[in-house]
C-alpha atoms as a PDB file:
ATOM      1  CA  UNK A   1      29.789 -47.959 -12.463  1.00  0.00           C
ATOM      2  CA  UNK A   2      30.786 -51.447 -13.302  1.00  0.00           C
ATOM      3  CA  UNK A   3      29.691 -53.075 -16.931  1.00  0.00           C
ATOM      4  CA  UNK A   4      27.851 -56.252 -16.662  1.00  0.00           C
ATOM      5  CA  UNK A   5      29.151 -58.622 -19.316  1.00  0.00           C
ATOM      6  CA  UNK A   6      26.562 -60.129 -21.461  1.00  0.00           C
ATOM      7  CA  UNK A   7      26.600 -63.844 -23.085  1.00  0.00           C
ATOM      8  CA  UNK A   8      24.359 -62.750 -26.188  1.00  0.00           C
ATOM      9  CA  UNK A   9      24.710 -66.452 -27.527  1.00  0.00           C
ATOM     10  CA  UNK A  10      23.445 -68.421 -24.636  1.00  0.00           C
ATOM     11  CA  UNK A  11      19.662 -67.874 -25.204  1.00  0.00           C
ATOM     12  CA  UNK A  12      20.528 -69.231 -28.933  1.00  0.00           C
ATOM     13  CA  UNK A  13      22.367 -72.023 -27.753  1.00  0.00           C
ATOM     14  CA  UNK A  14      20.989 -75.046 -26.700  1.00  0.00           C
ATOM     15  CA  UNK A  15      21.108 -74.750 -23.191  1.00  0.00           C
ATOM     16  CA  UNK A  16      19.773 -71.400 -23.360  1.00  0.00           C
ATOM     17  CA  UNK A  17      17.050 -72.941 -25.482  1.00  0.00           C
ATOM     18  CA  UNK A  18      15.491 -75.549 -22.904  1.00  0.00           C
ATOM     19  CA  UNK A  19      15.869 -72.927 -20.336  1.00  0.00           C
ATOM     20  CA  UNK A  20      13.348 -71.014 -22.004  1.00  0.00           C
ATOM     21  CA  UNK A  21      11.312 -73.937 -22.763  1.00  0.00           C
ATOM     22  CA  UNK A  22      11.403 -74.892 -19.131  1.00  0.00           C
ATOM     23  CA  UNK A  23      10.821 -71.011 -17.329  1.00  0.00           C
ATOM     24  CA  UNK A  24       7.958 -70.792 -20.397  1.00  0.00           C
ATOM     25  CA  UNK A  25       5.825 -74.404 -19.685  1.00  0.00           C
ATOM     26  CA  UNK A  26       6.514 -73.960 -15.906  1.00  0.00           C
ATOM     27  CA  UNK A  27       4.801 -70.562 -16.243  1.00  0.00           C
ATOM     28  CA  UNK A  28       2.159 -72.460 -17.829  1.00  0.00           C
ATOM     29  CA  UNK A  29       1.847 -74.944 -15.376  1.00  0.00           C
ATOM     30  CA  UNK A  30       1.302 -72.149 -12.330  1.00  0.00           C
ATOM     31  CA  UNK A  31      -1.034 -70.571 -14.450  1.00  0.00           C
ATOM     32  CA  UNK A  32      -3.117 -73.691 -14.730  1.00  0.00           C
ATOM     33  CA  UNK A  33      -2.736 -74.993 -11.343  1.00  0.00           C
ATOM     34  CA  UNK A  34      -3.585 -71.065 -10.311  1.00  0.00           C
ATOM     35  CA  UNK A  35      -6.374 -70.977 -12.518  1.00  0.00           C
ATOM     36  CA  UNK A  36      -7.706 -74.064 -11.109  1.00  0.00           C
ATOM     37  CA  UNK A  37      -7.457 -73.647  -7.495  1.00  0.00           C
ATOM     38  CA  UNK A  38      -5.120 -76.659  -7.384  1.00  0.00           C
ATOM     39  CA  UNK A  39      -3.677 -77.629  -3.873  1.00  0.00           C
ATOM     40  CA  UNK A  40      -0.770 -75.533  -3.046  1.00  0.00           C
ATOM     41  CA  UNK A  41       1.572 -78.195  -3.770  1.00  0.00           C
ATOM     42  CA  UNK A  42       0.915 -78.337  -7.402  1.00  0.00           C
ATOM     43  CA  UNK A  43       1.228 -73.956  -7.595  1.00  0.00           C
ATOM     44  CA  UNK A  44       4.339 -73.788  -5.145  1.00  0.00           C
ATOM     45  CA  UNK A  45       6.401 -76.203  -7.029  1.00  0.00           C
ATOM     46  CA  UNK A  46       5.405 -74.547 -10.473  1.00  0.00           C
ATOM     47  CA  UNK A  47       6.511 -71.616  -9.219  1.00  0.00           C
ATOM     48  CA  UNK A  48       9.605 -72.554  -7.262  1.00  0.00           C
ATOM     49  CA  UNK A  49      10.595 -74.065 -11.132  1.00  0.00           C
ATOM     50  CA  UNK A  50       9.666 -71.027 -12.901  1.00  0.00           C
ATOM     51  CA  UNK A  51      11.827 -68.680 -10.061  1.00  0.00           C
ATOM     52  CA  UNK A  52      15.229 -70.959  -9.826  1.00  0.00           C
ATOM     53  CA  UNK A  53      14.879 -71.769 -13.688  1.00  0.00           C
ATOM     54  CA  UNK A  54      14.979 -67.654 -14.601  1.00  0.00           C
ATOM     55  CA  UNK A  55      17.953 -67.761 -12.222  1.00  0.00           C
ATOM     56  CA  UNK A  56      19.992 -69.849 -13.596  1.00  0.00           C
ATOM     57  CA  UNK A  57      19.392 -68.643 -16.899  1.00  0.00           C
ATOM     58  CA  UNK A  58      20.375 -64.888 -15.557  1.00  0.00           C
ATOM     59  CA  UNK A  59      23.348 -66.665 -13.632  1.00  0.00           C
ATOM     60  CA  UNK A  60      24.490 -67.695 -17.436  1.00  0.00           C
ATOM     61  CA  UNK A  61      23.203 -64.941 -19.668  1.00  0.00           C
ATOM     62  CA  UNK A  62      25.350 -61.870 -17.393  1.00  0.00           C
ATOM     63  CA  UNK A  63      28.414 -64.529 -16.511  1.00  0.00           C
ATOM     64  CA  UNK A  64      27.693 -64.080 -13.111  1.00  0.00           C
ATOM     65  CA  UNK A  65      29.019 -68.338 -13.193  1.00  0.00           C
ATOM     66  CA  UNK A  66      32.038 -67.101 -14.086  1.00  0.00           C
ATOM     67  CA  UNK A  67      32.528 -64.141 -11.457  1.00  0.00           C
ATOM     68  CA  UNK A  68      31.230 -66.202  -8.298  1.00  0.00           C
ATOM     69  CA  UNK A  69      33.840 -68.678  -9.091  1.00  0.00           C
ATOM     70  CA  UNK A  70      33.301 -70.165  -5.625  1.00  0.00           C
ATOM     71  CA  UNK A  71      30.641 -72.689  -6.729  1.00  0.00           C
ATOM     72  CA  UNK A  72      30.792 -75.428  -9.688  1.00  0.00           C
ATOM     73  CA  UNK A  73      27.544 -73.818 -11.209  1.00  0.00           C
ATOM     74  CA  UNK A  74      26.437 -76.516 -13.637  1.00  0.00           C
ATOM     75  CA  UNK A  75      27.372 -79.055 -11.179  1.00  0.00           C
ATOM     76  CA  UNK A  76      24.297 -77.050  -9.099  1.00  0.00           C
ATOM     77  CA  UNK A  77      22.426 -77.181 -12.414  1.00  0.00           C
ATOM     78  CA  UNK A  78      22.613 -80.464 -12.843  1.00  0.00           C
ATOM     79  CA  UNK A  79      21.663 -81.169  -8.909  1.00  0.00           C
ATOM     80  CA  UNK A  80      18.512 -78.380  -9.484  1.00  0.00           C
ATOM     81  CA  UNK A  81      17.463 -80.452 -13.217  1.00  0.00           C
ATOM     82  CA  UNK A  82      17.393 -84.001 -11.009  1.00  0.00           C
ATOM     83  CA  UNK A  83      15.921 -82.890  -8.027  1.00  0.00           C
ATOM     84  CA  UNK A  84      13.165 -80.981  -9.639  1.00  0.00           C
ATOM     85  CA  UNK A  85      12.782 -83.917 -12.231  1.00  0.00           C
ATOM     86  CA  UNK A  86      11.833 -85.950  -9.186  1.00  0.00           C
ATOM     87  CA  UNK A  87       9.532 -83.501  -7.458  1.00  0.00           C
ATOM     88  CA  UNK A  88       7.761 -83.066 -10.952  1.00  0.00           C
ATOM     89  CA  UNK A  89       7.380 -86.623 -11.417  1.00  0.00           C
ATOM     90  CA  UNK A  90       5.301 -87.515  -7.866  1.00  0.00           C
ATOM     91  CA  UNK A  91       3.275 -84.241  -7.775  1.00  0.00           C
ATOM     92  CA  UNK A  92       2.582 -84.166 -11.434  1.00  0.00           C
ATOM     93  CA  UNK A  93       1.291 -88.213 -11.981  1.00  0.00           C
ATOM     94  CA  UNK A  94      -0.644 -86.681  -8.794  1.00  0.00           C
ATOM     95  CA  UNK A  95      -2.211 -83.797 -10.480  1.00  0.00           C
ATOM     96  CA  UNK A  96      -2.582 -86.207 -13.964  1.00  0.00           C
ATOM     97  CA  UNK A  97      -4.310 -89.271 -11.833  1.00  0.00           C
ATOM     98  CA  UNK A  98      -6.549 -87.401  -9.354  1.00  0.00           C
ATOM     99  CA  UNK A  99      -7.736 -84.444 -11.884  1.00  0.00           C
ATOM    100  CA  UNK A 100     -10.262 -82.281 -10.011  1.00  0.00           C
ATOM    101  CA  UNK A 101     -10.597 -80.278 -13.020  1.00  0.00           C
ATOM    102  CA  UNK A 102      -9.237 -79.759 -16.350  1.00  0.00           C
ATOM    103  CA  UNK A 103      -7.031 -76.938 -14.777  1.00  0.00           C
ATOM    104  CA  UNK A 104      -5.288 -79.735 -12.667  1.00  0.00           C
ATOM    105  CA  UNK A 105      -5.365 -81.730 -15.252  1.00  0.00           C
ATOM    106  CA  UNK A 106      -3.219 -79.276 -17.662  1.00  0.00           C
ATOM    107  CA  UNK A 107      -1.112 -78.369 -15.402  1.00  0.00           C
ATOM    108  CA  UNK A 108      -0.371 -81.863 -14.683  1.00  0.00           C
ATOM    109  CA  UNK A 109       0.714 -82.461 -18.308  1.00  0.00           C
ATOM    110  CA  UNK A 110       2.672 -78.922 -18.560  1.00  0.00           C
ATOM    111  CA  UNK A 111       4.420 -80.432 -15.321  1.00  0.00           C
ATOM    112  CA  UNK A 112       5.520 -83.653 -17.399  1.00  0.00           C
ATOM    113  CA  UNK A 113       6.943 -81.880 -20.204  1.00  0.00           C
ATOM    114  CA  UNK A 114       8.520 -79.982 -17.845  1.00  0.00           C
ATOM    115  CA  UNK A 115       9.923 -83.157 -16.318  1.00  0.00           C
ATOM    116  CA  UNK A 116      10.908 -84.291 -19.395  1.00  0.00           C
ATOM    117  CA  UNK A 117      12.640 -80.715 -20.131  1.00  0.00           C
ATOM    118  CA  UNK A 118      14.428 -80.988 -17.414  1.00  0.00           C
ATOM    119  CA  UNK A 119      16.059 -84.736 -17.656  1.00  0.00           C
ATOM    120  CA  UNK A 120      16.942 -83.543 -21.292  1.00  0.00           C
ATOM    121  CA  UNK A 121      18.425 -79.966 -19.310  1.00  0.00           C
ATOM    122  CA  UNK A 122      20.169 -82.218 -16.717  1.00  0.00           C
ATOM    123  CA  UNK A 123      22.014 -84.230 -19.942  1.00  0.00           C
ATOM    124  CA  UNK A 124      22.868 -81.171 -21.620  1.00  0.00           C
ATOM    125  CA  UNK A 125      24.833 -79.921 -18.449  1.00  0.00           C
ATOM    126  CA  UNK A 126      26.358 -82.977 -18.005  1.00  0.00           C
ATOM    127  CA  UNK A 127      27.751 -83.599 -21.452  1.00  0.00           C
ATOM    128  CA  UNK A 128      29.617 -80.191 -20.926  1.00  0.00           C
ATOM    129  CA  UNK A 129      31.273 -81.325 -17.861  1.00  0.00           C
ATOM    130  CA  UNK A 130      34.231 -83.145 -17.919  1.00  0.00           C
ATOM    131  CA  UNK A 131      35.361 -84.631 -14.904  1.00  0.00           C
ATOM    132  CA  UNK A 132      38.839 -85.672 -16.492  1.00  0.00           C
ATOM    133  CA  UNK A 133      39.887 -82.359 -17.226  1.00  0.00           C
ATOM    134  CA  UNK A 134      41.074 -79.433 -15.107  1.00  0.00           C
ATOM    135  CA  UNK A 135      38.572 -76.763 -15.292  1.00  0.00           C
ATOM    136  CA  UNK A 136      39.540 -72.777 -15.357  1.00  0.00           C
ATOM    137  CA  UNK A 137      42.990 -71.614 -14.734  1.00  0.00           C
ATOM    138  CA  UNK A 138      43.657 -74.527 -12.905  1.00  0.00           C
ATOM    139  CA  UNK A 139      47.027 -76.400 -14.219  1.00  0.00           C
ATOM    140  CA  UNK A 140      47.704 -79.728 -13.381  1.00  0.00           C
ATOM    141  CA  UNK A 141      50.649 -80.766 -10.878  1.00  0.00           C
ATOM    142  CA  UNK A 142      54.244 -81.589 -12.255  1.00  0.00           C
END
């Protein structure tokens, strides 16, 4: 029986922090949009965010980044932050302009914080890159 490693420190960190923040106001988000009886645009992407997000926070939290070696995980990260920045940003001034209800409406806002959660997730990750620097075992050439 193998023993999964655990990084107690991440969810204190602040990484681990705005993951949180971003799994807890994307659940917020699908509840409103849910609630509401939004289009399924609004719900699917809440929900995507709220999946992918509690991913990559398990990804960190067991190591798994450093076991699957194969992939540059916070390069993906950083990718998943932009990308769903984007999304967030059309289908939430959407929900925020057309407003059928106040569900839409809230979930709208939720969805900008969480835009906003994610640009500042995206910076995080790529402050801790370096590009300059070999990363891992790797040794530069002589």
């Amino acid at each position: 029986m193998a023993v999964v490693a655990v990084d107690s420190a991440f969810p204190r960190s602040p990484r681990g922090a705005v993951k949180i923040a971003r799994a807890l106001v994307a659940s917020a988000a699908f509840l409103c949009f849910a609630a509401s009886r939004s289009r399924g645009a609004y719900t699917a992407l809440a929900a995507m965010e709220v999946v992918i997000t509690a991913l990559f926070f398990l990804l960190y939290f067991l190591k798994l980044d450093k076991k699957m070696s194969w992939l540059f995980w916070p390069l993906a990260d950083i990718f998943n932050s932009v990308i769903a920045a984007l999304f967030l940003l059309v289908v939430c001034l959407f929900a925020v302009i057309i407003k059928t209800n106040n569900g839409t409406l809230a979930g709208g806002v939720f969805g900008l914080v969480l835009l906003v959660l994610s640009v500042v997730d995206a910076v995080l990750l790529f402050q801790k890159i370096s590009l300059d620097r070999p990363r891992g075992r790797n040794t530069p050439a002589k």
